[in-house]
C-alpha atoms as a PDB file:
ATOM      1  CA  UNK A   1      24.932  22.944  39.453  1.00  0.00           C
ATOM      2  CA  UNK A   2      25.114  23.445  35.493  1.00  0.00           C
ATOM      3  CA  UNK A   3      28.327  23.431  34.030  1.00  0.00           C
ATOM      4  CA  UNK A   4      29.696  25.939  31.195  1.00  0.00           C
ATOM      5  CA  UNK A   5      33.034  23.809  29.346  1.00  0.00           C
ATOM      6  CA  UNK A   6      34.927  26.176  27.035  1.00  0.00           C
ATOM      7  CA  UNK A   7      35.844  23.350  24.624  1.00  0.00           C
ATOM      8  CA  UNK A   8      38.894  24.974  22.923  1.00  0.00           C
ATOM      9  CA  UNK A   9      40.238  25.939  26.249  1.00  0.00           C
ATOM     10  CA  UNK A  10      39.685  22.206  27.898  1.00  0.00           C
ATOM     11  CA  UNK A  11      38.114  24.378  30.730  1.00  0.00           C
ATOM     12  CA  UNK A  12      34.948  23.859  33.106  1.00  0.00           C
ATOM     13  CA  UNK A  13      33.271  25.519  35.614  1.00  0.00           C
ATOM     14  CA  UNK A  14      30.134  25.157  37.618  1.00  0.00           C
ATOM     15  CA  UNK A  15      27.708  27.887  38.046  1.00  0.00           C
ATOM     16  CA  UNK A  16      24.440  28.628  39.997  1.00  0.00           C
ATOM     17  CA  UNK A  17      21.802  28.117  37.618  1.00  0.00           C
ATOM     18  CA  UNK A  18      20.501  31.208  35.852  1.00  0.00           C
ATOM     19  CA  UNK A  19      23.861  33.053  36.211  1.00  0.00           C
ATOM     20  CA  UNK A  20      24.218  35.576  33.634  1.00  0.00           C
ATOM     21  CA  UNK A  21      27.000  34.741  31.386  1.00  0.00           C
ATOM     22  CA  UNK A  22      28.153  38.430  31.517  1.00  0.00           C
ATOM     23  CA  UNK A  23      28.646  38.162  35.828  1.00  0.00           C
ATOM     24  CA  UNK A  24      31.168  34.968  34.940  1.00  0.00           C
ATOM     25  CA  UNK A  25      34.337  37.470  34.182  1.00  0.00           C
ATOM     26  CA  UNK A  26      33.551  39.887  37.744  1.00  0.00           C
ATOM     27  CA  UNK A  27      33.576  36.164  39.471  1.00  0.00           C
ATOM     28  CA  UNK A  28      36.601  34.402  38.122  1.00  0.00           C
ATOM     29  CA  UNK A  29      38.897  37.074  36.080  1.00  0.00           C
ATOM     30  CA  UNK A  30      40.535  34.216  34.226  1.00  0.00           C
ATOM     31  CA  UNK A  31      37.161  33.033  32.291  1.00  0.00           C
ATOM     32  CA  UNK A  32      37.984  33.596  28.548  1.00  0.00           C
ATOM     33  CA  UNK A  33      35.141  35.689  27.687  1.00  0.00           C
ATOM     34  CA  UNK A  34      35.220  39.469  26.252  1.00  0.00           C
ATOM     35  CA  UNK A  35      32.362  42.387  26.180  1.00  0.00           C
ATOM     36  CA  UNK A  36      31.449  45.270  24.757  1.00  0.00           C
ATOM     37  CA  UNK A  37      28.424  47.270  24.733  1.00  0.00           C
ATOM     38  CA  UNK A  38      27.068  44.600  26.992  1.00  0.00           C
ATOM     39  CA  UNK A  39      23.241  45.584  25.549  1.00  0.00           C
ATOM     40  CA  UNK A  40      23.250  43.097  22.509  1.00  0.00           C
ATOM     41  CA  UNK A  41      24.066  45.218  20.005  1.00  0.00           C
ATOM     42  CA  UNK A  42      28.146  45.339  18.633  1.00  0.00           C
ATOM     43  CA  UNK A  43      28.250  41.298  18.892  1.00  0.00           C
ATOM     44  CA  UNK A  44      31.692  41.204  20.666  1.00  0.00           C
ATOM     45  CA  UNK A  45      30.720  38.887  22.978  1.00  0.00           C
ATOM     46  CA  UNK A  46      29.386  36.187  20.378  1.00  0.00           C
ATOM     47  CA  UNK A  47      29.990  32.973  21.761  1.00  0.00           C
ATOM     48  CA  UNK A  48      29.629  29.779  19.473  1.00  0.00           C
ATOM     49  CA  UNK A  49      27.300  26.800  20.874  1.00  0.00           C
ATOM     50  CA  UNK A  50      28.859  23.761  20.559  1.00  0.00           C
ATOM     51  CA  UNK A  51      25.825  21.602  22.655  1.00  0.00           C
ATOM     52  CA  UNK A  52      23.185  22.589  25.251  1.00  0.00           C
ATOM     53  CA  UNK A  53      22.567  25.451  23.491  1.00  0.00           C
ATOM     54  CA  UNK A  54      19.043  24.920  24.987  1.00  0.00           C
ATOM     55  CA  UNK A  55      19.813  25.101  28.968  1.00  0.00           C
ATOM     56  CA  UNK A  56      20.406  29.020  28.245  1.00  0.00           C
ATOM     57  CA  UNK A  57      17.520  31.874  28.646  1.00  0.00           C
ATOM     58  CA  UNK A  58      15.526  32.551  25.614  1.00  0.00           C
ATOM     59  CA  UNK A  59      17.083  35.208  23.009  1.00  0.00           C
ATOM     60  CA  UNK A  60      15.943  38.968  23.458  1.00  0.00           C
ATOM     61  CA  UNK A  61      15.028  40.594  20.455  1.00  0.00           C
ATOM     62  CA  UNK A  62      18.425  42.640  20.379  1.00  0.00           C
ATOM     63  CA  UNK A  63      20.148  39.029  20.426  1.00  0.00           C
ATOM     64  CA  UNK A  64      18.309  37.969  17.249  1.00  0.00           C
ATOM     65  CA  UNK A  65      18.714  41.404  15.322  1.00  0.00           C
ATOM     66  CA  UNK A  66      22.291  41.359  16.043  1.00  0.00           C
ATOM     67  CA  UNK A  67      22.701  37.531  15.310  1.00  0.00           C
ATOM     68  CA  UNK A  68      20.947  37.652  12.390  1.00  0.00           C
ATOM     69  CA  UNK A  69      22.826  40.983  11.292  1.00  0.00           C
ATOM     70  CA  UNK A  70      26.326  38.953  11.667  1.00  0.00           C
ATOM     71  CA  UNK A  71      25.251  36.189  10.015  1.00  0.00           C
ATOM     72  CA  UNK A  72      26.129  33.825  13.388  1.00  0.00           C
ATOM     73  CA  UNK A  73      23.330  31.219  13.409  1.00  0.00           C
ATOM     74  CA  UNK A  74      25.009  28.435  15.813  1.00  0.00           C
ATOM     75  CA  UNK A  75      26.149  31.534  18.277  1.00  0.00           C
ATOM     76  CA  UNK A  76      24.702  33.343  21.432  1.00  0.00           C
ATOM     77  CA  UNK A  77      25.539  36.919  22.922  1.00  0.00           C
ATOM     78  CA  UNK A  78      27.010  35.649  26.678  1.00  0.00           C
ATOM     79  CA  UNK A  79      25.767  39.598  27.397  1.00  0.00           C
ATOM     80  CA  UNK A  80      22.175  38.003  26.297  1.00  0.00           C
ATOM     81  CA  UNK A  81      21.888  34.730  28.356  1.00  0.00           C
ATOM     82  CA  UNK A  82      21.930  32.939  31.384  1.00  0.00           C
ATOM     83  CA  UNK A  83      22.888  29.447  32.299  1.00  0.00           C
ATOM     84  CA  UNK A  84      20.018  26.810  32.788  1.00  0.00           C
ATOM     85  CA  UNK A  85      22.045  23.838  32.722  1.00  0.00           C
ATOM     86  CA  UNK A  86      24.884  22.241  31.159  1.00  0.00           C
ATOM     87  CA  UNK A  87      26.572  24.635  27.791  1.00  0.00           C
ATOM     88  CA  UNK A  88      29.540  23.765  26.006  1.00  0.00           C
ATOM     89  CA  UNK A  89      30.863  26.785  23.648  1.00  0.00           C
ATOM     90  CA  UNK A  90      34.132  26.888  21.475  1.00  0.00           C
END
């Protein structure tokens, strides 16, 4: 079961693997994440990659546009992805 550590908040959990990262919050209301348009576009839900940021689903094009638009190169949309295997984020 692949594990997603919130580094600044010395929190893990364990997920199925390929849970989307925007399901986490409806499972555990605690999980420190926030959304907004949910469809990759506003970038609320910009998540920085600390390591593993290759155990998560591929980037959509709306990811890149609106990565590349904020200027957040080490970051992921958690709206965008799912979990592969171990993640740790900030």
């Amino acid at each position: 079961m692949p594990t997603l550590t919130f580094h600044q908040y010395d929190r893990c959990i364990h997920l199925k693997e390929g849970t989307e990262l925007l399901r986490i919050p409806y499972m555990d209301h605690t999980v420190p994440l926030k959304f907004g348009c949910c469809k990759g576009h506003c970038g609320t839900c910009a998540i920085k990659i600390i390591a593993g940021g290759h155990n998560l689903s591929p980037k959509t094009k709306e990811e890149e546009a609106t990565l590349s638009r904020l200027h957040l190169d080490s970051h992921r949309l958690a709206c965008q992805c799912s979990l592969r295997g171990d993640v740790v984020i900030e």
